[in-house]
N, C-alpha and C. Protein backbone atom coordinates (compact mmCIF):
# COMPACT_ATOMS: atom_id res chain seq x y z
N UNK A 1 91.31 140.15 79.98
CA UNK A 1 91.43 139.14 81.01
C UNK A 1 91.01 137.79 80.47
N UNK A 2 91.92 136.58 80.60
CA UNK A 2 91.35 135.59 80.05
C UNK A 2 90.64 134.59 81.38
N UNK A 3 90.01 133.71 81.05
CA UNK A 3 89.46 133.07 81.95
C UNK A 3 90.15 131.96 82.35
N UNK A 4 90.24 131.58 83.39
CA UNK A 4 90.79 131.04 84.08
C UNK A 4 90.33 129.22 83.72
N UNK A 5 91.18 128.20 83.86
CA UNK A 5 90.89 127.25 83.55
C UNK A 5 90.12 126.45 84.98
N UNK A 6 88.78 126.28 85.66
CA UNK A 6 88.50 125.54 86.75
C UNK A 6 88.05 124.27 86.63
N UNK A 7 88.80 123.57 87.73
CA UNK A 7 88.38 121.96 87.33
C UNK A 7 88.29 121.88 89.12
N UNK A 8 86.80 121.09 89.60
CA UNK A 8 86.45 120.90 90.25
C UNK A 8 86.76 119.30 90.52
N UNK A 9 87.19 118.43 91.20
CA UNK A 9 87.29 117.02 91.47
C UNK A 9 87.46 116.71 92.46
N UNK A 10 86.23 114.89 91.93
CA UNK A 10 85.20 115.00 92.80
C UNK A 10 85.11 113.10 92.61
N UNK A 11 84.19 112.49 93.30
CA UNK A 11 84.42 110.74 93.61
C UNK A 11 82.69 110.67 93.93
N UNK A 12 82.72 109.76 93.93
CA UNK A 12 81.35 109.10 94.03
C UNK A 12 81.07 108.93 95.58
N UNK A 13 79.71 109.10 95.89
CA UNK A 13 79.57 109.18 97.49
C UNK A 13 80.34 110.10 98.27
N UNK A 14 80.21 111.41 97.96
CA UNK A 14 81.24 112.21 98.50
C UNK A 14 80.36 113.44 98.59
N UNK A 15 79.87 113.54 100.30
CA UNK A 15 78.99 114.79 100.67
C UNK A 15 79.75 116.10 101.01
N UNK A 16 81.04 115.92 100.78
CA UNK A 16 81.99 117.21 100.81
C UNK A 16 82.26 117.47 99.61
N UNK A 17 81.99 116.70 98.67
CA UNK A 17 81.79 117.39 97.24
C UNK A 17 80.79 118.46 96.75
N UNK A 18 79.38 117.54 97.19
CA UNK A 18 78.12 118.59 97.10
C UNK A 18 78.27 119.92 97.69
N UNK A 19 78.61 119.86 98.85
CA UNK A 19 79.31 121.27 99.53
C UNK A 19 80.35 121.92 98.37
N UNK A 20 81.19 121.23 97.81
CA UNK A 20 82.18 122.00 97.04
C UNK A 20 81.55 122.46 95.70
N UNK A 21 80.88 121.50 95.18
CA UNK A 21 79.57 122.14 93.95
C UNK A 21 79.01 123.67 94.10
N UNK A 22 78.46 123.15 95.17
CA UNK A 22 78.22 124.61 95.46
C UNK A 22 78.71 125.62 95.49
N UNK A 23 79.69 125.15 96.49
CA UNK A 23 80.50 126.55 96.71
C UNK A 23 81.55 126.94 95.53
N UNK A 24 82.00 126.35 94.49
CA UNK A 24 82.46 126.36 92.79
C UNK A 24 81.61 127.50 92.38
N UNK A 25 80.71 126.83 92.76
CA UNK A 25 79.35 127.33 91.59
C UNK A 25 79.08 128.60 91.87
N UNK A 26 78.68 128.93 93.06
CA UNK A 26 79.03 130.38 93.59
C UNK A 26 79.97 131.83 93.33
N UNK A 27 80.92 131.00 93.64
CA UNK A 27 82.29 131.92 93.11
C UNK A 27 82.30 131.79 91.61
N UNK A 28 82.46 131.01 90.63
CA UNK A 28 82.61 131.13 89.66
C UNK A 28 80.97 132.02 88.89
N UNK A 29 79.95 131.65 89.14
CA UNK A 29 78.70 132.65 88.91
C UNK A 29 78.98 134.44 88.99
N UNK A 30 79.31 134.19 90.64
CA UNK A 30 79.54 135.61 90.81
C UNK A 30 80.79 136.06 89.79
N UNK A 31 81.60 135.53 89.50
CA UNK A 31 82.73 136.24 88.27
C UNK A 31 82.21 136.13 87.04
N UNK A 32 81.37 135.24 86.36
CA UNK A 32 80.90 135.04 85.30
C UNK A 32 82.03 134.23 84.39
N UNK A 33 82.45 133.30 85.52
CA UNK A 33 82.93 132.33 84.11
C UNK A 33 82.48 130.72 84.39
N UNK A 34 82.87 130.42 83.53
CA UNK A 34 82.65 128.83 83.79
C UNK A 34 83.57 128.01 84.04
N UNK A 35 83.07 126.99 85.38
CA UNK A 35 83.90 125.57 85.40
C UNK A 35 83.38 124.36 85.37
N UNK A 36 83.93 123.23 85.59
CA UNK A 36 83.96 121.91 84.78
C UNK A 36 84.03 120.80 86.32
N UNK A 37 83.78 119.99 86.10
CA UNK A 37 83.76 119.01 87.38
C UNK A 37 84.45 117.70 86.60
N UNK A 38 85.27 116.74 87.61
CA UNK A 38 85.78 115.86 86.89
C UNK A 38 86.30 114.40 87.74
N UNK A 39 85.14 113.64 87.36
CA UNK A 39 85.06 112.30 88.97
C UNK A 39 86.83 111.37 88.45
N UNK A 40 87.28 111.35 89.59
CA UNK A 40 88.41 110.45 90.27
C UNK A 40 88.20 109.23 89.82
N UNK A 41 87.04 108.49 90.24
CA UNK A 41 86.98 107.03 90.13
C UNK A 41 87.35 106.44 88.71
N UNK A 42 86.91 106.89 87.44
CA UNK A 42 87.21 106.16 86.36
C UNK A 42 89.00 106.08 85.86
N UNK A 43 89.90 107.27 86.79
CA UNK A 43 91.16 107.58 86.40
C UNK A 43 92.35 106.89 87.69
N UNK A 44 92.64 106.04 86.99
CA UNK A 44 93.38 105.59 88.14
C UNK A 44 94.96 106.82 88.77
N UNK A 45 95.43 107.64 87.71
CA UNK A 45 96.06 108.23 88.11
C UNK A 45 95.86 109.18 89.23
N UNK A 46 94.53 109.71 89.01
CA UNK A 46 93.73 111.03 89.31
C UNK A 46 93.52 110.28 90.62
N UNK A 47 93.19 109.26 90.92
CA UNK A 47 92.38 108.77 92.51
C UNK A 47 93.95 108.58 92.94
N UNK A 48 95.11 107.68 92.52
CA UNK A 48 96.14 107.57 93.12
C UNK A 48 96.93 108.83 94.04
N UNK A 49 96.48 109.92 93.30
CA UNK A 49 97.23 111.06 93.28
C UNK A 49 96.32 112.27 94.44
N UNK A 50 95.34 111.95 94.17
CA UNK A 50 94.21 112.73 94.89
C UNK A 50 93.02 112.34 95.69
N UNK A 51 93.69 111.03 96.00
CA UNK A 51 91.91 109.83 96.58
C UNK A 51 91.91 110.64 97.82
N UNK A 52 92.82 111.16 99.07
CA UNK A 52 93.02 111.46 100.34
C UNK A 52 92.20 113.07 100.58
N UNK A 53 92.11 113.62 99.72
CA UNK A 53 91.85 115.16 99.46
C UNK A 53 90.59 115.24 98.53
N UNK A 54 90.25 114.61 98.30
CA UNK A 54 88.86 114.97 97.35
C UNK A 54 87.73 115.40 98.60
N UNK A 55 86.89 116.65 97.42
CA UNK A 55 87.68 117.29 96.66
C UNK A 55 88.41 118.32 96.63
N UNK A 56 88.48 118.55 94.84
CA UNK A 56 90.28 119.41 94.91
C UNK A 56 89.84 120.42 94.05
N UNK A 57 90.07 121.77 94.30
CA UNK A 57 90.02 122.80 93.19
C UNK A 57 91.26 122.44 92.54
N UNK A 58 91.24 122.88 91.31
CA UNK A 58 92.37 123.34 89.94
C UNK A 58 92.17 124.32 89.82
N UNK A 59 92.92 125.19 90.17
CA UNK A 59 92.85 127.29 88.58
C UNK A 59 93.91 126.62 87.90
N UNK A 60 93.66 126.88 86.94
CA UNK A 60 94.61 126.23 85.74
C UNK A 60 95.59 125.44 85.75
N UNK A 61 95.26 124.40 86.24
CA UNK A 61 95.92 123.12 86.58
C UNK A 61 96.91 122.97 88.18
N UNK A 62 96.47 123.96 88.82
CA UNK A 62 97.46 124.57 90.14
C UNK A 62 96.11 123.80 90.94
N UNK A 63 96.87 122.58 91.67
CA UNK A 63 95.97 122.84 93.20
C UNK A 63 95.39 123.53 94.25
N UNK A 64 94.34 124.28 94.33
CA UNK A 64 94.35 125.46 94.98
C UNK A 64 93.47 125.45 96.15
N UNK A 65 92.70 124.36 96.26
CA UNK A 65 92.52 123.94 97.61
C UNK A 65 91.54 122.65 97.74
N UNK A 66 91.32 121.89 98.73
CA UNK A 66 90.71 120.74 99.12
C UNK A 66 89.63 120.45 99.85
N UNK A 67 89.18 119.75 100.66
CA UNK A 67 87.79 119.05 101.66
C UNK A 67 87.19 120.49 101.52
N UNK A 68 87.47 120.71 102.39
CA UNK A 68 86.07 122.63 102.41
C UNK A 68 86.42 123.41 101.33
N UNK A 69 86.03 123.71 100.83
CA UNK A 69 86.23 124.63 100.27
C UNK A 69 86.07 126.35 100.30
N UNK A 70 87.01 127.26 100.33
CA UNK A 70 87.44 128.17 101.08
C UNK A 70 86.59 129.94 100.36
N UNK A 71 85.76 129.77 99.87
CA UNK A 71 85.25 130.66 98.62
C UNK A 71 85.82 132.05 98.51
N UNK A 72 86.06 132.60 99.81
CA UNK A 72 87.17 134.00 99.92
C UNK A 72 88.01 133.58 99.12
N UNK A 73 88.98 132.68 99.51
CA UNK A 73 90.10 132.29 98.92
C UNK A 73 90.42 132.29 97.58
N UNK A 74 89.06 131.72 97.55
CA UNK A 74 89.09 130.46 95.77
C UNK A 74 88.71 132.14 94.62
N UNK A 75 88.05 133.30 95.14
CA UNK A 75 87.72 133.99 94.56
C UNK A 75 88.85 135.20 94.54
N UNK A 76 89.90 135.52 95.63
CA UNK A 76 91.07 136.04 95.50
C UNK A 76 91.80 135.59 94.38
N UNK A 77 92.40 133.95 94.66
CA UNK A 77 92.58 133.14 93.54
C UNK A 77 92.86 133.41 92.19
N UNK A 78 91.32 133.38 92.31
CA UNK A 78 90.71 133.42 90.24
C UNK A 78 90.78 135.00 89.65
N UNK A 79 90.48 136.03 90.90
CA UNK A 79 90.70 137.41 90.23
C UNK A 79 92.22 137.21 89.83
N UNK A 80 93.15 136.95 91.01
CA UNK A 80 94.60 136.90 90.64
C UNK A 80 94.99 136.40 89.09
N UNK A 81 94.63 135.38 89.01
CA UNK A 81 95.05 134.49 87.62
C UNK A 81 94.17 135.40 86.59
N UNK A 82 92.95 135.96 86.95
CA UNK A 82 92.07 136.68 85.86
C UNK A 82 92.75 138.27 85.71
N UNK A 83 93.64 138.51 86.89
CA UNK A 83 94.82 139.97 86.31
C UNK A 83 96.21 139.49 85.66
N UNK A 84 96.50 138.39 86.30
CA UNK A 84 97.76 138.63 85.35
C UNK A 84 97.98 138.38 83.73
């Protein structure tokens, strides 16, 4: 099984992020892999593209969900991409 690529993103002043930290951090702990966090503000593409929705899960570059973050979900998800 390879590991899944997670990118967490995220903006400055953003208390639905800290919530999403967490809840990343959680799911990815409980599987034992690691992910990465990656702030909006310095990328103008990245805020153009994603300023409305932060933040945003990535599994390997796939949008996979936004504002709350869904941890059932996000952990269905990552097993999925971690079987095929």
């Amino acid at each position: 099984m390879a590991a899944p690529d997670i990118v967490l993103l995220t903006k400055a002043d953003c208390h639905l992020c800290t919530e999403a930290r967490a809840a990343v951090g959680r799911v990815t702990a409980a599987l034992g892999i690691e992910w990465t966090e990656r702030g909006i503000d310095g990328d103008p593409d990245l805020r153009d593209r994603f300023a409305e929705e932060i933040p945003v899960v990535l599994v390997n570059g796939v949008q996979r969900d936004f504002w709350k973050i869904d941890e059932q979900r996000l952990e269905r998800t990552i097993r999925k991409v971690m079987e095929a």
